[in-house]
Protein backbone atom coordinates (compact mmCIF):
# COMPACT_ATOMS: atom_id res chain seq x y z
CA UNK A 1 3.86 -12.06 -19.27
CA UNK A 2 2.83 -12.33 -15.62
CA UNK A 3 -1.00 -13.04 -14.54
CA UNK A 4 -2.66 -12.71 -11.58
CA UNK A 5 -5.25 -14.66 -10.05
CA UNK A 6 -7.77 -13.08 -8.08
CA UNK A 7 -6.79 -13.75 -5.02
CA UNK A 8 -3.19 -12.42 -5.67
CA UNK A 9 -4.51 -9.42 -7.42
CA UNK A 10 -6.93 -8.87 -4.39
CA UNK A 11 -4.15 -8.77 -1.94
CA UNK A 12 -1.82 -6.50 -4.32
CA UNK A 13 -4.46 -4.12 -4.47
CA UNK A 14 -5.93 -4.56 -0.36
CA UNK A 15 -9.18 -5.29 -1.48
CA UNK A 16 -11.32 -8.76 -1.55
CA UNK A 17 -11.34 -11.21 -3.97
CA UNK A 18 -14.88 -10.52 -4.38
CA UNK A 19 -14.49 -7.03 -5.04
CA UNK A 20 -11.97 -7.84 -7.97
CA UNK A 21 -14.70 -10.20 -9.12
CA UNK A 22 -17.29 -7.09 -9.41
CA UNK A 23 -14.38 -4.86 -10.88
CA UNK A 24 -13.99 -7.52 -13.65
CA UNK A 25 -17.84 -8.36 -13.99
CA UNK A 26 -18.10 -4.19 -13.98
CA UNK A 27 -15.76 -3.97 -16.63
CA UNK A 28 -13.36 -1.64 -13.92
CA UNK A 29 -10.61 -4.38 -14.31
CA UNK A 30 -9.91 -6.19 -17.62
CA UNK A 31 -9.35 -9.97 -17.10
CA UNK A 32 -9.02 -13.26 -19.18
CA UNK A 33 -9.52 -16.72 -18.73
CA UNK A 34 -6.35 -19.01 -18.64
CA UNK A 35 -5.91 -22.71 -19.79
CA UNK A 36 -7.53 -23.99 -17.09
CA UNK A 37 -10.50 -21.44 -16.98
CA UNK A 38 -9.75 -19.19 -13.87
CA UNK A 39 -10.08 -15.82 -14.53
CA UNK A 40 -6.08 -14.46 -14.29
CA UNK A 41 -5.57 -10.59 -14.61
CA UNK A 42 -2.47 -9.25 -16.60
CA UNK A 43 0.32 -7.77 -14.60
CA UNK A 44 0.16 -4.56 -16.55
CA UNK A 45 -3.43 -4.20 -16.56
CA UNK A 46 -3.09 -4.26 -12.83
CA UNK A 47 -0.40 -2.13 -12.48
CA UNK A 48 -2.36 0.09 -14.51
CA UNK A 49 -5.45 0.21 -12.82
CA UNK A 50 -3.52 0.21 -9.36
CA UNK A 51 -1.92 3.35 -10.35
CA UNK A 52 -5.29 4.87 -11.39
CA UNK A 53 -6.70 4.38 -8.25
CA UNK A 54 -4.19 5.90 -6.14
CA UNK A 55 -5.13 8.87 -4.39
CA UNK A 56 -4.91 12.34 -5.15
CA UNK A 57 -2.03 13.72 -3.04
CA UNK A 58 -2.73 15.44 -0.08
CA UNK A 59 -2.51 19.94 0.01
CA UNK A 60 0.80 19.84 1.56
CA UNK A 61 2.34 17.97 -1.49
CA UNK A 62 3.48 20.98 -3.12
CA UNK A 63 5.33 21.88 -0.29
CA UNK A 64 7.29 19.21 0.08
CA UNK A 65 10.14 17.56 -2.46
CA UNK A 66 8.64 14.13 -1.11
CA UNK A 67 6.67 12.01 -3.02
CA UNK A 68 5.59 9.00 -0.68
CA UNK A 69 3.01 10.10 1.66
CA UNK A 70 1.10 7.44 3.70
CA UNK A 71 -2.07 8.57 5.52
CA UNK A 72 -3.19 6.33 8.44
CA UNK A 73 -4.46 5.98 12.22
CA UNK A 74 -1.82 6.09 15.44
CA UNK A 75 -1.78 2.60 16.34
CA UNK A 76 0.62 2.81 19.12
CA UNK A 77 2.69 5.96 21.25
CA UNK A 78 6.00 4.95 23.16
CA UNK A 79 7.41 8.18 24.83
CA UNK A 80 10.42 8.51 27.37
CA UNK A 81 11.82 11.79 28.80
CA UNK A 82 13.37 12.41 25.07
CA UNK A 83 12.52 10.39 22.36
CA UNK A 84 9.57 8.98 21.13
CA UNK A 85 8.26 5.98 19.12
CA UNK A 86 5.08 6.71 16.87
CA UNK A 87 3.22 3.21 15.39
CA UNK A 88 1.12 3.98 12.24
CA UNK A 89 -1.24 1.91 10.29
CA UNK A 90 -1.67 2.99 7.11
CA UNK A 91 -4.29 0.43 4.94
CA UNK A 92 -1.96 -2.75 4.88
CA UNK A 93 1.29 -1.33 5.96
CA UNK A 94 3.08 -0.34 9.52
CA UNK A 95 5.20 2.76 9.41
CA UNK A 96 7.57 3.01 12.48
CA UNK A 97 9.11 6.82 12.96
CA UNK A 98 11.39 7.65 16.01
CA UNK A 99 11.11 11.10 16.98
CA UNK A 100 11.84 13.58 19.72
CA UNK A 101 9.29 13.57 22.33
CA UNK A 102 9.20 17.55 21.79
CA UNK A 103 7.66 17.10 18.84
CA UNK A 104 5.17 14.16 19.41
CA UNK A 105 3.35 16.29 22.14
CA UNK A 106 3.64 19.81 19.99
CA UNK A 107 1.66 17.66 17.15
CA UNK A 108 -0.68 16.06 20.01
CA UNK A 109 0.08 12.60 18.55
CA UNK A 110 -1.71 10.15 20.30
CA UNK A 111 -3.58 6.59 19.58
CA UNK A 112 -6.19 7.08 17.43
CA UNK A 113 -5.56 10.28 15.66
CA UNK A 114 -5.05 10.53 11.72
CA UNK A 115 -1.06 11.04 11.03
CA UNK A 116 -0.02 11.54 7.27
CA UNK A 117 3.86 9.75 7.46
CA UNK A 118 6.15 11.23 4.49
CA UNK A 119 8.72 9.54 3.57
CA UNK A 120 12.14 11.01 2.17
CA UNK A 121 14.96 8.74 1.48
CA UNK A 122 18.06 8.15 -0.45
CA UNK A 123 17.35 4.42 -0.53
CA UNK A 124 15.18 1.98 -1.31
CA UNK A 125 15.46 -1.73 -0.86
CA UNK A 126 12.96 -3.56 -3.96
CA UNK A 127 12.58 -7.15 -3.39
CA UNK A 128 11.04 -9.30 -5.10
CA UNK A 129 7.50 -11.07 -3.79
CA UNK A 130 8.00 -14.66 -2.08
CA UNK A 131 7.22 -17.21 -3.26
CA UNK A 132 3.50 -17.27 -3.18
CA UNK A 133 3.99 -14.57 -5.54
CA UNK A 134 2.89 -14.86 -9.54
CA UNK A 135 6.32 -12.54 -10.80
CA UNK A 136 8.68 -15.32 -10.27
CA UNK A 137 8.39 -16.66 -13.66
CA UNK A 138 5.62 -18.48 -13.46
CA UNK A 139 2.45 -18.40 -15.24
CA UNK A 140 -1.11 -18.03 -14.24
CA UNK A 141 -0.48 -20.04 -10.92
């Protein structure tokens, strides 16, 4: 079974290790002390409350057949007299998405405005975490 400590469950989830700490103490997050004493959370209990906390989609998401819909800020515009390249940070993660120039200026994206990147692919690439990661077999470390 793989267990999380805090600080790894704080970073899968984006949050701080003290807000894990008042999940648990709130009874939001379920959590158990290992061998040792540190409070470790389970890896399905996580998953689980990871999943319940995931947004509600947004109103377009009946329109669309895709599924993986990132909502963040324009970090960054690179235009040239055809294409352009539009930087995103959404929460943790940078989304990169070439595009005509065309249609950067008809949706008036610039730096600092709210973009929702959707994401529709036939592949995925799953890795598995490094090793500072707690699903490599070991236990509570």
């Amino acid at each position: 079974m793989t267990r999380f400590r805090i600080g790894e469950a704080a970073e899968l989830l984006g949050v701080s290790p003290d807000t894990v700490r008042r999940w648990i103490d709130g009874g939001r997050l379920a959590a158990v002390r290992d061998e040792h004493g540190h409070r470790v959370v389970d890896g399905t209990d996580l998953a689980a409350y990871a999943r319940s906390q995931a947004a509600d989609p947004d109103d377009r998401s009946d329109a669309s057949s895709a599924r993986n819909r990132l909502r963040g800020i324009v970090v960054n515009v690179v235009k040239d007299t055809v294409m352009a390249q539009v930087d995103i940070q959404a929460g943790p993660f940078r989304v990169v998405s070439l595009m005509s120039r065309e249609a950067v200026d008809e949706l008036d994206l610039r730096v600092g405005t709210v973009a929702v990147a959707v994401i529709k692919s036939t592949t995925v690439v799953v890795e598995r975490g490094g090793p500072a990661s707690a699903g490599r077999g070991r236990g509570a470390a």
